[in-house]
Protein backbone atom coordinates (compact mmCIF):
# COMPACT_ATOMS: atom_id res chain seq x y z
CA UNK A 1 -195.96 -136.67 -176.21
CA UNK A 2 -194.67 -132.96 -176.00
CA UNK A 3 -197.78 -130.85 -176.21
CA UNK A 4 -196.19 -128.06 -177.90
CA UNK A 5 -195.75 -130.65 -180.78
CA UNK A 6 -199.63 -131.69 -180.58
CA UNK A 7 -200.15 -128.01 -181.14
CA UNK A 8 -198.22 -127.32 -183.66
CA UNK A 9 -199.81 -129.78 -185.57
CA UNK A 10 -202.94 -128.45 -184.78
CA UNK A 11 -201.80 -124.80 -185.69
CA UNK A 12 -202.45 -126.33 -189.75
CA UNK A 13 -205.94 -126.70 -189.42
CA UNK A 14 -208.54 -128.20 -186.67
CA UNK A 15 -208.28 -131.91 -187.10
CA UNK A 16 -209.78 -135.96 -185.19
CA UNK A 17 -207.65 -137.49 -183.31
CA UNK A 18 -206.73 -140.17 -185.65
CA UNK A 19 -205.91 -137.28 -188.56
CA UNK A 20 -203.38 -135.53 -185.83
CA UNK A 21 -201.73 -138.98 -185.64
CA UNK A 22 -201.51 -139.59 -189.31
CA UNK A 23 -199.88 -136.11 -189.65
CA UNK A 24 -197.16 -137.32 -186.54
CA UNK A 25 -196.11 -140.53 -188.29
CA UNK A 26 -196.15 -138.99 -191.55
CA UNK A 27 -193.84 -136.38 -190.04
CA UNK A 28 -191.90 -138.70 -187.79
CA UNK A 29 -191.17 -141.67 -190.07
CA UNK A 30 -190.71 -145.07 -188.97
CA UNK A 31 -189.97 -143.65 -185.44
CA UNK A 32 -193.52 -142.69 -185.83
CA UNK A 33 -194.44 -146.19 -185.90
CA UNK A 34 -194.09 -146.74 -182.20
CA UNK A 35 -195.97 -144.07 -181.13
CA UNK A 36 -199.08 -144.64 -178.53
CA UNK A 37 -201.86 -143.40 -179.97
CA UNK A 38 -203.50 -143.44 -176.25
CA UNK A 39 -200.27 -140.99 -175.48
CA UNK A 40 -201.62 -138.34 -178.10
CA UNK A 41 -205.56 -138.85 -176.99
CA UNK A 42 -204.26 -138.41 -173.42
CA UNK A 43 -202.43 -135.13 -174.31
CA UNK A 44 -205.28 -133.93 -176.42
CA UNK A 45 -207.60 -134.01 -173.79
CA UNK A 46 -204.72 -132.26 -171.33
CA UNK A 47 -204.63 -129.52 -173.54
CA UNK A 48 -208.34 -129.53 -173.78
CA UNK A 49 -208.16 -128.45 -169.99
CA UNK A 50 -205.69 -126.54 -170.06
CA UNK A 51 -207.79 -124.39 -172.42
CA UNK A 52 -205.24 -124.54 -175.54
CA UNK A 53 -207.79 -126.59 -177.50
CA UNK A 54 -211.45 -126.53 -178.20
CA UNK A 55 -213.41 -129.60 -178.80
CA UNK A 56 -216.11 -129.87 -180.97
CA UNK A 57 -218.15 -132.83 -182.44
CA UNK A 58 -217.60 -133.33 -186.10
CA UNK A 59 -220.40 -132.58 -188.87
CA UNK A 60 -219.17 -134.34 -191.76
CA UNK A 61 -221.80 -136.16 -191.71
CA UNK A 62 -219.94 -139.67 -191.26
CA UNK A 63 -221.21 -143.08 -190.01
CA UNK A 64 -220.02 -141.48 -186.76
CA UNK A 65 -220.94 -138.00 -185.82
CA UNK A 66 -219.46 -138.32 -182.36
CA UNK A 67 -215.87 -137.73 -183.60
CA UNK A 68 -213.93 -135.34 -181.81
CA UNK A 69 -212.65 -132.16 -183.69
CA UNK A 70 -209.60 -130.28 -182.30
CA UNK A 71 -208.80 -126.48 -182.75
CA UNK A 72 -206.44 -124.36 -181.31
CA UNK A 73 -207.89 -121.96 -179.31
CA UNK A 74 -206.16 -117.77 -178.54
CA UNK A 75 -204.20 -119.17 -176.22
CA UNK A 76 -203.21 -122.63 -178.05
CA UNK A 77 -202.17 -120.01 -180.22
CA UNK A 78 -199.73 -117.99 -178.72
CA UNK A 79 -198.11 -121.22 -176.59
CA UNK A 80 -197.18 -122.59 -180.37
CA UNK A 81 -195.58 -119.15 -181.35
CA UNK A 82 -194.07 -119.29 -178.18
CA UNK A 83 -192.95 -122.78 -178.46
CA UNK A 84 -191.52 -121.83 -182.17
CA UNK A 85 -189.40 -118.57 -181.27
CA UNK A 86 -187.42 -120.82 -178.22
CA UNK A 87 -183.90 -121.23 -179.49
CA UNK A 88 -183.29 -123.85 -176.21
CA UNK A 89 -181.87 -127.31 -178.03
CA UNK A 90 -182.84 -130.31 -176.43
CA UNK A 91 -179.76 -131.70 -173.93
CA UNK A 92 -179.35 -134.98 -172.46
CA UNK A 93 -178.89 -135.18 -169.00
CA UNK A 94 -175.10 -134.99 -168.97
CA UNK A 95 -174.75 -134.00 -165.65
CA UNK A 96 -177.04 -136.54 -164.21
CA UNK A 97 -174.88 -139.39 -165.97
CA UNK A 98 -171.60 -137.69 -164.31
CA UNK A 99 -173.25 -137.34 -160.93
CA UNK A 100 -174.26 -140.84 -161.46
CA UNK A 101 -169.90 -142.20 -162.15
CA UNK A 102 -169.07 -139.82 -159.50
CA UNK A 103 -171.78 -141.43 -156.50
CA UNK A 104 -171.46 -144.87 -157.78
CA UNK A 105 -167.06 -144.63 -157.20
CA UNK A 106 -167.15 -142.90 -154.32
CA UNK A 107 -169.35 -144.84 -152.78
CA UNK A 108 -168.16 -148.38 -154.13
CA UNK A 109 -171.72 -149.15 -155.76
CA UNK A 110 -169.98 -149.85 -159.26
CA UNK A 111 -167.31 -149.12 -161.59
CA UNK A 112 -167.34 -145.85 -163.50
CA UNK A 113 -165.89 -147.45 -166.38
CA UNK A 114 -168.50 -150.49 -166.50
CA UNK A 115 -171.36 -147.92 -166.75
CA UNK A 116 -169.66 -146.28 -169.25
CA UNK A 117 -169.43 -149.11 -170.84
CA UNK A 118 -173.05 -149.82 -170.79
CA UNK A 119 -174.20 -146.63 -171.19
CA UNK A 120 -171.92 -146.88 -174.92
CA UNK A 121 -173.42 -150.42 -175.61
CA UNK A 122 -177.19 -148.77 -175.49
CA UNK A 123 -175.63 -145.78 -177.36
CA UNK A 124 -174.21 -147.93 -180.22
CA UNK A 125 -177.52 -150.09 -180.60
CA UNK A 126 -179.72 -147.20 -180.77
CA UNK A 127 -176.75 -145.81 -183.24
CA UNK A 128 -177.37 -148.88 -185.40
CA UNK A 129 -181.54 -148.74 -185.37
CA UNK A 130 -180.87 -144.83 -186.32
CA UNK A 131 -178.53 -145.47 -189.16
CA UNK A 132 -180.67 -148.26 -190.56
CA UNK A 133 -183.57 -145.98 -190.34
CA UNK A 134 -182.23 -143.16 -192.05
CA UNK A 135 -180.78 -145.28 -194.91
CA UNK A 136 -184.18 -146.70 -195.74
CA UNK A 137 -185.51 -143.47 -195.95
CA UNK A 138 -186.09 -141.54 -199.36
CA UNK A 139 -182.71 -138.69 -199.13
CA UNK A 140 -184.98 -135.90 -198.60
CA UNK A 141 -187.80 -136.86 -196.74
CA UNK A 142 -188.88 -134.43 -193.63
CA UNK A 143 -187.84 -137.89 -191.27
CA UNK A 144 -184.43 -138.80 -192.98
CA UNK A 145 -183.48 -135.03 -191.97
CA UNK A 146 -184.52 -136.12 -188.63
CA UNK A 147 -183.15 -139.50 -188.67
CA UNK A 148 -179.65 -137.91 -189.59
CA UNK A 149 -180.16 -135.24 -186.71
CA UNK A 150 -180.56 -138.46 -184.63
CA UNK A 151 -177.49 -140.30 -185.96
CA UNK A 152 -175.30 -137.03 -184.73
CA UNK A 153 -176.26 -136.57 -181.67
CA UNK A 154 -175.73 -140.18 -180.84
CA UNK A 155 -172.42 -140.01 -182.22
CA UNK A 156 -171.20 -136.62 -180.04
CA UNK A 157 -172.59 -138.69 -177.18
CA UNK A 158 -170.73 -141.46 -177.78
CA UNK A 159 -167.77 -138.93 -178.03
CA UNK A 160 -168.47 -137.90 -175.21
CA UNK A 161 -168.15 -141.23 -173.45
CA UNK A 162 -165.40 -141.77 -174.89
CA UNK A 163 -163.73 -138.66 -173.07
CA UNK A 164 -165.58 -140.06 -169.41
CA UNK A 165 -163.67 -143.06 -170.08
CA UNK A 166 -160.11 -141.78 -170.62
CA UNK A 167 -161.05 -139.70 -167.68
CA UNK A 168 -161.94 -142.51 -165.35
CA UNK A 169 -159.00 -144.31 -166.62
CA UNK A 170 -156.69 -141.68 -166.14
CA UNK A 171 -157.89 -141.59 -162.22
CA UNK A 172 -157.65 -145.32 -161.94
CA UNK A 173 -154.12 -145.21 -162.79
CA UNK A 174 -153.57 -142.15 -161.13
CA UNK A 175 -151.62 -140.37 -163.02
């Protein structure tokens, strides 16, 4: 769990551990559903020492007053307006998958064009989960404009592959 997302969620108000991750699946959707809630309790308490967050018990009165409360603290603060003013795009590691057809057919280990190929079969399935996804989410729901954000950037990637293979093909023959 990125912790600049933790803390943006905890830039709305203070909130327990189990509100935060109402508020993530909520936001996330049905990719929401697999999330580890030990992952977000493990990153709260991360944040905790990295002094972002302040913990304090809860007084709500509740069957159980030993529930955690989380706030942003100064600093929690200014790492989410940090966070927020980036303009960097997430990238998958395109390089590493080139180094990787590059090692394996210079050194014999495989065939560029089978891990192409199975690097597109992994592409297409997670194409197909993303798709369904998005179609069984209301139009404009804060997750089906994620969902379709998804569905893109699996499809340029598969583009992508697409271009590795006419490359590696093109060397085979060697042309």
């Amino acid at each position: 769990m990125q912790q600049e997302v933790v803390l943006a969620m905890l830039a709305k108000e203070p909130s327990h551990g189990y509100q935060l991750r109402a508020r993530l699946r909520d936001a996330l959707g049905p990719l929401g559903e697999a999330m580890n809630a030990g992952h977000v309790y493990v990153t709260l308490t991360r944040l905790e020492k990295a002094g972002l967050i302040a913990v304090e018990r809860s007084a709500d009165g509740a069957d159980r007053s030993d529930r955690k409360v989380y706030a942003l603290t100064p600093d929690g603060q200014q790492r989410v307006a940090e966070w927020i003013a980036e303009v960097s795009w997430p990238k998958p590691d395109l390089a590493e998958f080139h180094l990787k057809l590059i090692a394996a057919a210079s050194a014999g280990l495989a065939d560029p064009l089978t891990i192409v190929d199975t690097q597109r079969r992994e592409l297409l399935r997670r194409l197909r989960d993303a798709q369904r996804a998005a179609m069984a989410e209301p139009g404009h729901s804060e997750a089906a404009l994620l969902l379709e954000g998804i569905v893109l950037r699996l499809q340029a990637d598969l583009r992508w592959l697409e271009a590795c293979e006419k490359n590696w093909t093109h060397r085979r023959s060697g042309s």
